[in-house]
C-alpha atoms as a PDB file:
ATOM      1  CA  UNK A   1       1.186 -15.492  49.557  1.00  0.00           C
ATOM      2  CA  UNK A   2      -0.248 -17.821  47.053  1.00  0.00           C
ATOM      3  CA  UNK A   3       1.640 -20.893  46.162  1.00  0.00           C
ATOM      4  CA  UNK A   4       1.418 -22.381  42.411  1.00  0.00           C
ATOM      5  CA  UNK A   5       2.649 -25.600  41.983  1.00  0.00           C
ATOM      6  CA  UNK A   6       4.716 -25.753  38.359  1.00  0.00           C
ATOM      7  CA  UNK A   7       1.946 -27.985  36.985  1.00  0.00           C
ATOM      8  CA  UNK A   8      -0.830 -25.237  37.747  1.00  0.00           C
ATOM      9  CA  UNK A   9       1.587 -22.488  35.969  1.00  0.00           C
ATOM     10  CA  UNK A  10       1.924 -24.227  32.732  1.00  0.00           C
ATOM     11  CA  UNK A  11      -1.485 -25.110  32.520  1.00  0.00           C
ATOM     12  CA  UNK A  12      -2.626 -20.794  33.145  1.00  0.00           C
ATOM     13  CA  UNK A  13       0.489 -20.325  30.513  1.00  0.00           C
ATOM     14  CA  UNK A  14      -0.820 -22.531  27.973  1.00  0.00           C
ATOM     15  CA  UNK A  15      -3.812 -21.147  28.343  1.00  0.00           C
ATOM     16  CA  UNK A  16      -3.183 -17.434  28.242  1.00  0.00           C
ATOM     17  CA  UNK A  17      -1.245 -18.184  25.099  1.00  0.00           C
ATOM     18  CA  UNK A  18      -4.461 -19.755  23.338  1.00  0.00           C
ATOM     19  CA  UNK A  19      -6.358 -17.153  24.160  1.00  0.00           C
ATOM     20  CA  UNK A  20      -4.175 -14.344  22.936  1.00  0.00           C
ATOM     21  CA  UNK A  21      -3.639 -16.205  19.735  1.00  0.00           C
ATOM     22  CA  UNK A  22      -6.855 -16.763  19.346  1.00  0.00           C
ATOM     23  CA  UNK A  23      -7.598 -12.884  19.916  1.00  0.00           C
ATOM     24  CA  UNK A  24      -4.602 -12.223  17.740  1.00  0.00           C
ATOM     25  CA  UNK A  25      -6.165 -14.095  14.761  1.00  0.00           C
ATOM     26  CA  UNK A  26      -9.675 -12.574  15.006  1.00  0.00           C
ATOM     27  CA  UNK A  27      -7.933  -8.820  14.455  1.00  0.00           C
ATOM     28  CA  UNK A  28      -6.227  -9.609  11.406  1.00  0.00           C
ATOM     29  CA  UNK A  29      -9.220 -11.755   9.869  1.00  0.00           C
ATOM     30  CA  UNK A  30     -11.179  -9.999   7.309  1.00  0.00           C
ATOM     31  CA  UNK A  31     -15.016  -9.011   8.802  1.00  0.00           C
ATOM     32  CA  UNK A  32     -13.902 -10.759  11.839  1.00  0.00           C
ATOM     33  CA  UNK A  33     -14.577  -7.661  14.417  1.00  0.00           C
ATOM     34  CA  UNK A  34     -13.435  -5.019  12.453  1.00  0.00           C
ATOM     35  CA  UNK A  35     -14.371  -2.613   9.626  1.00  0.00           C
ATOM     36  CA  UNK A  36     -13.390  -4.194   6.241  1.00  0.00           C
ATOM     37  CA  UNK A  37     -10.391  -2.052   4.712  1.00  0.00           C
ATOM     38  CA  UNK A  38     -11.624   0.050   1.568  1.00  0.00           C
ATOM     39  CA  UNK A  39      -9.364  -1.979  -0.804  1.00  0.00           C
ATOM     40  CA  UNK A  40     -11.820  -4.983  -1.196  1.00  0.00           C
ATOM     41  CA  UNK A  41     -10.473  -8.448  -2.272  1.00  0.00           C
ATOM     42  CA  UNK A  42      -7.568  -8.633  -4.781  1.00  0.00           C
ATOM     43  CA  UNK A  43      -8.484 -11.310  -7.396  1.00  0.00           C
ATOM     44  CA  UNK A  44      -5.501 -13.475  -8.999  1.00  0.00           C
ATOM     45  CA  UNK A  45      -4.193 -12.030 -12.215  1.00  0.00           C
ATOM     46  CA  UNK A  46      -6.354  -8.628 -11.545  1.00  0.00           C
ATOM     47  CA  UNK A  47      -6.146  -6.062 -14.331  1.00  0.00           C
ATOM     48  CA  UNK A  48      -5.333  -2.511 -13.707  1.00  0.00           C
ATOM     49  CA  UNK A  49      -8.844  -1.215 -14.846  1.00  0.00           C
ATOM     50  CA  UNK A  50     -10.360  -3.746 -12.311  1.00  0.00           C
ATOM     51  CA  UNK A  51      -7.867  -2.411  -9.453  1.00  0.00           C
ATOM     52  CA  UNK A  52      -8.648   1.476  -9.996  1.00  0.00           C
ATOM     53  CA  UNK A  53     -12.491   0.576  -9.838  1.00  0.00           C
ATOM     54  CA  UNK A  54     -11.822  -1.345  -6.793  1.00  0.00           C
ATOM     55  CA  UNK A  55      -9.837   1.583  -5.178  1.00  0.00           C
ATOM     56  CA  UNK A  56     -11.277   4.552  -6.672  1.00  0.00           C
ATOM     57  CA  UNK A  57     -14.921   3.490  -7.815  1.00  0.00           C
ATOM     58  CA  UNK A  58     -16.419   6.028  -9.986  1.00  0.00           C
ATOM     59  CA  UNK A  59     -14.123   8.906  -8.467  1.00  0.00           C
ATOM     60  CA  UNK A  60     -12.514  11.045 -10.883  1.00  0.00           C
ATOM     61  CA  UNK A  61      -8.713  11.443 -10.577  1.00  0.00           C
ATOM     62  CA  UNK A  62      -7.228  14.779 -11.315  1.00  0.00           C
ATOM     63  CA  UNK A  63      -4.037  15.197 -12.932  1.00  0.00           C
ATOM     64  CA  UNK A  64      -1.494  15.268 -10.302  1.00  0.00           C
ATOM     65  CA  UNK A  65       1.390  17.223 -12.558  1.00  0.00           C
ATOM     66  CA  UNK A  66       3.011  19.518 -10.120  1.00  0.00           C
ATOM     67  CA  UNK A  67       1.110  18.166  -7.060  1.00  0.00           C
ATOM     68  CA  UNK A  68       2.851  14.655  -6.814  1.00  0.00           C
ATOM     69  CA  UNK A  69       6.501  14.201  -7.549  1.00  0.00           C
ATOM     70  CA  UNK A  70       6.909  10.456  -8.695  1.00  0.00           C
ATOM     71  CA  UNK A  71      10.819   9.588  -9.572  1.00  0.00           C
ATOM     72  CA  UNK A  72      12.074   6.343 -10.690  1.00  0.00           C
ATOM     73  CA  UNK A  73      14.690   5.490 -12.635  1.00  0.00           C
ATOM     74  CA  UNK A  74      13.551   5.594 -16.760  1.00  0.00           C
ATOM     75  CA  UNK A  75      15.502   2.052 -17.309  1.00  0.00           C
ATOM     76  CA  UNK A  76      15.807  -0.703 -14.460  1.00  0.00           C
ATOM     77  CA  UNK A  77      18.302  -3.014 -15.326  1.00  0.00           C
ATOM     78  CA  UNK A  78      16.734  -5.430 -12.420  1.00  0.00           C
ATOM     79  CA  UNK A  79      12.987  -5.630 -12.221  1.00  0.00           C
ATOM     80  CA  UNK A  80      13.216  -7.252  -8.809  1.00  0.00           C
ATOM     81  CA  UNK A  81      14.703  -3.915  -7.028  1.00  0.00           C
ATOM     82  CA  UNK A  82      13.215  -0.953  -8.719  1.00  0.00           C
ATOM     83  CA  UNK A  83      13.655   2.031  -6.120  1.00  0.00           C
ATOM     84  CA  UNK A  84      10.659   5.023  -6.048  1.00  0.00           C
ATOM     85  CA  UNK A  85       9.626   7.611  -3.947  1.00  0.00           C
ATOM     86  CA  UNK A  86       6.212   9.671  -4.091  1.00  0.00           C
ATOM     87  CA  UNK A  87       6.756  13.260  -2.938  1.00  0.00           C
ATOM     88  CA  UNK A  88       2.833  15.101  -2.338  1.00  0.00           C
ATOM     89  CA  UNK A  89       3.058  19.014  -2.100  1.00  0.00           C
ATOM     90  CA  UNK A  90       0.011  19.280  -0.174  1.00  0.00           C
ATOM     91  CA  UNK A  91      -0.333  21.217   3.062  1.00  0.00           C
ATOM     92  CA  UNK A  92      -0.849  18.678   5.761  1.00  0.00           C
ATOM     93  CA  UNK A  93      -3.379  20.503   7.697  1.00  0.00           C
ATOM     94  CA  UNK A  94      -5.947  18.901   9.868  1.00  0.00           C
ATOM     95  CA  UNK A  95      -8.828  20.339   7.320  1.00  0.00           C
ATOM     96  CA  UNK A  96      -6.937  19.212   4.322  1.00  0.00           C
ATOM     97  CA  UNK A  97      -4.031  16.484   4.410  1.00  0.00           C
ATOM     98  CA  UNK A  98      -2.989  13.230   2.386  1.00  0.00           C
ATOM     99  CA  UNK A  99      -5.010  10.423   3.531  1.00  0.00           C
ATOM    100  CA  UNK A 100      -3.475   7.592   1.655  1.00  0.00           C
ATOM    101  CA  UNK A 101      -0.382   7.403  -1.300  1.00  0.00           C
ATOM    102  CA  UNK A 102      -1.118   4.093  -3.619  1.00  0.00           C
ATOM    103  CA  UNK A 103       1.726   2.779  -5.824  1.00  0.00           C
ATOM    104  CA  UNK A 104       0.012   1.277  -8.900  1.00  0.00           C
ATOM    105  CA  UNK A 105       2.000  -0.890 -12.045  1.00  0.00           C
ATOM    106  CA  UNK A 106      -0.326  -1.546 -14.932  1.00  0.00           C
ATOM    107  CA  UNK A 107       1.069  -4.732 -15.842  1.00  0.00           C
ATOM    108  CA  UNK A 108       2.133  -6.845 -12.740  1.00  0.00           C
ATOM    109  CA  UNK A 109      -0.031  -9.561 -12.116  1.00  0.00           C
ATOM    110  CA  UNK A 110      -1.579  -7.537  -9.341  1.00  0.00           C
ATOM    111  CA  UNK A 111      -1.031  -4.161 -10.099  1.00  0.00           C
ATOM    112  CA  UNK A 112      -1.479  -2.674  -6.727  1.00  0.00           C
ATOM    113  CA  UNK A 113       2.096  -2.565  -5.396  1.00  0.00           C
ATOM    114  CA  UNK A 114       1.157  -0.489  -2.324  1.00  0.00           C
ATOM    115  CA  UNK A 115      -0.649   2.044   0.093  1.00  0.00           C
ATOM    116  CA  UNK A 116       0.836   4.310   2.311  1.00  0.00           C
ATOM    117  CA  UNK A 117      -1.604   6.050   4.832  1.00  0.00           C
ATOM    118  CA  UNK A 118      -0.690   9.330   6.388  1.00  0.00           C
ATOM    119  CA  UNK A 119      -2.169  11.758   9.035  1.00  0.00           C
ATOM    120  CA  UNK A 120      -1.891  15.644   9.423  1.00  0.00           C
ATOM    121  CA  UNK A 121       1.191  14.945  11.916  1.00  0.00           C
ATOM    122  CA  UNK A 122       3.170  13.249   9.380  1.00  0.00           C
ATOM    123  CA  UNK A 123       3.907  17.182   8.003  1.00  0.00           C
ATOM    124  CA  UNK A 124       4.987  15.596   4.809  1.00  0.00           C
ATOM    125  CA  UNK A 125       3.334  13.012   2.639  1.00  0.00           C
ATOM    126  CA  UNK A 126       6.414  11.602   1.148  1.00  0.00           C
ATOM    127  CA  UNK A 127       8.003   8.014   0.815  1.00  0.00           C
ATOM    128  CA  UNK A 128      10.550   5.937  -0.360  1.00  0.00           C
ATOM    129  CA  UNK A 129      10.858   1.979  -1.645  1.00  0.00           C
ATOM    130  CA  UNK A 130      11.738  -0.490  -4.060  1.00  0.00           C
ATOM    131  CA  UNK A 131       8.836  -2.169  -6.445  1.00  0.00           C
ATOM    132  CA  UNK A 132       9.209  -5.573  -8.550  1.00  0.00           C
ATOM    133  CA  UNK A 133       8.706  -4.573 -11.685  1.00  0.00           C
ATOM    134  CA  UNK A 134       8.491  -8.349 -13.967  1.00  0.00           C
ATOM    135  CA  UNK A 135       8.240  -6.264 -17.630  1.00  0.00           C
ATOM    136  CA  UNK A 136       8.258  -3.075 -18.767  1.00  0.00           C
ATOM    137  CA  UNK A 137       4.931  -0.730 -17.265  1.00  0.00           C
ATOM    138  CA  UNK A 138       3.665   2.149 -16.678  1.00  0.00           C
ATOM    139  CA  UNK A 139       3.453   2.873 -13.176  1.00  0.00           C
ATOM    140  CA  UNK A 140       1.506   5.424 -11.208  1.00  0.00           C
ATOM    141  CA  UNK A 141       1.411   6.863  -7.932  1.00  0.00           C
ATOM    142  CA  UNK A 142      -2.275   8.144  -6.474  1.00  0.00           C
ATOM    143  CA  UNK A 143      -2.803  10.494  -3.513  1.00  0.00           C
ATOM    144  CA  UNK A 144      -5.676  10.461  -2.153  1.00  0.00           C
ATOM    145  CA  UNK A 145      -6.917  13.054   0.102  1.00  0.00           C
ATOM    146  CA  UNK A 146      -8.823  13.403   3.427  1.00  0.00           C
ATOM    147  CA  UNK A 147     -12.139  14.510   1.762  1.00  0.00           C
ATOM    148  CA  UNK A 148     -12.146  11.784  -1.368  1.00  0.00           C
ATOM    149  CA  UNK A 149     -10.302  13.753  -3.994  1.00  0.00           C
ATOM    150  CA  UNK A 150      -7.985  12.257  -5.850  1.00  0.00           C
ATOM    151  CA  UNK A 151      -4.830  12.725  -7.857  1.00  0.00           C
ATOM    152  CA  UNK A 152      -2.656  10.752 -10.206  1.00  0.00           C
ATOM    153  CA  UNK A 153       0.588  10.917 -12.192  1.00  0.00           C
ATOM    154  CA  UNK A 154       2.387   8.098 -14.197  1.00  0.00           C
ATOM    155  CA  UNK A 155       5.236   6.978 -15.526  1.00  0.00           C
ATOM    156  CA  UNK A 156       6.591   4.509 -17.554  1.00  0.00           C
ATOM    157  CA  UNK A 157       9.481   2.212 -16.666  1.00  0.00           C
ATOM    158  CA  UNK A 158      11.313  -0.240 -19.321  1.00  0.00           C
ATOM    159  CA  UNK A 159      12.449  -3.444 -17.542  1.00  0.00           C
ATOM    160  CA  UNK A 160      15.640  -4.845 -19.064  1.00  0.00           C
ATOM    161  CA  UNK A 161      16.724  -8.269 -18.759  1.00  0.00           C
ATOM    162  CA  UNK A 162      20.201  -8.291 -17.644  1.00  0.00           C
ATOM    163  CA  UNK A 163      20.753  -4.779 -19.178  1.00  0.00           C
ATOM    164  CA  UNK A 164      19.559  -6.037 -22.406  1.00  0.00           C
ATOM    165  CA  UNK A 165      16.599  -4.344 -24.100  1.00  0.00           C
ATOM    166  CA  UNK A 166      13.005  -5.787 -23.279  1.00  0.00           C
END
C-alpha cells in the first residue's frame, strides 16, 4: 500500500483543484473551446431592432396567432415580478420540434429577457416565469423551430407604479 504523508496530499489537492478550475473557466469562456452560442454579444442599452437582427438575422417571422399561447397579466402592478408562460402547439416530433422559445420586451434596457431550448423529448414546448418589466412594453415571445422557421406573437403590458397609472 502506498503511504502519503499529509504534506504530499494537500499539495495533489491543491493542485487538482487548479486544474479543474482552470478547466471549469475555459468551458464557460466565450470562443474558449467551444462553438460560440448563436445569440452574439449583447451591447449595453441594446435596442429591440438591434436584438431581433442579432437573433433572427434576415429571417422572416411568421405570425404566431394560434401557434404560440403567450399570457401575462394586461396590468402589473410590480414591474419587478411580472409572471408569463409561452405555450407552443407544435408537434414535438424528431423531424419537426421547438428548438428554442425567446422572451423579448421592447423597451428594457436589454430587451432579450430569455431563451428556453427544447428537444423532441420535452413532448411539450411550454414554460413558465416571472420577467422585470421597468415601464410599460410590449413584449413578445418567439419560437423558433428545428429547421430555422420562426414565429412570433406580442403583447403589451402597462407597468404601474405602485398601482398607479404609468
Amino acid at each position: 500500500m502506498i503511504s502519503m504523508t499529509r504534506r504530499v496530499f494537500v499539495k495533489r489537492l491543491i493542485g487538482f483543484c487548479l486544474t479543474s478550475a482552470a478547466a471549469f473557466t475555459d468551458f464557460f469562456r466565450p470562443g474558449a473551446s467551444r462553438a460560440q452560442t448563436s445569440t452574439g454579444s449583447v451591447q449595453p442599452e441594446e435596442k429591440v431592432e438591434a436584438t431581433m437582427k442579432r437573433l433572427f438575422g434576415a429571417r422572416t417571422i411568421a405570425p404566431g396567432d394560434g401557434k404560440l399561447k403567450l399570457e401575462m397579466p394586461m396590468i402589473a402592478e410590480d414591474g419587478s415580478n411580472v409572471p408569463v408562460t409561452v405555450q407552443a402547439e407544435f408537434p414535438m416530433t424528431a423531424s419537426r420540434y421547438v428548438k428554442n422559445i425567446y422572451i423579448i420586451s421592447d423597451n428594457n434596457r436589454r430587451p432579450l429577457n430569455a431563451r428556453f431550448s427544447f428537444t423532441p423529448e420535452a413532448g411539450k414546448a411550454y414554460i413558465a416565469t416571472s420577467l422585470r418589466l421597468g415601464m410599460t412594453t410590449d413584449v413578445r415571445a418567439v419560437a423558433e423551430m428545428n429547421d430555422g422557421t420562426l414565429y412570433m406573437v406580442k403583447r403589451e403590458v402597462k407597468v404601474t407604479v405602485g398601482g398607479c397609472g404609468g
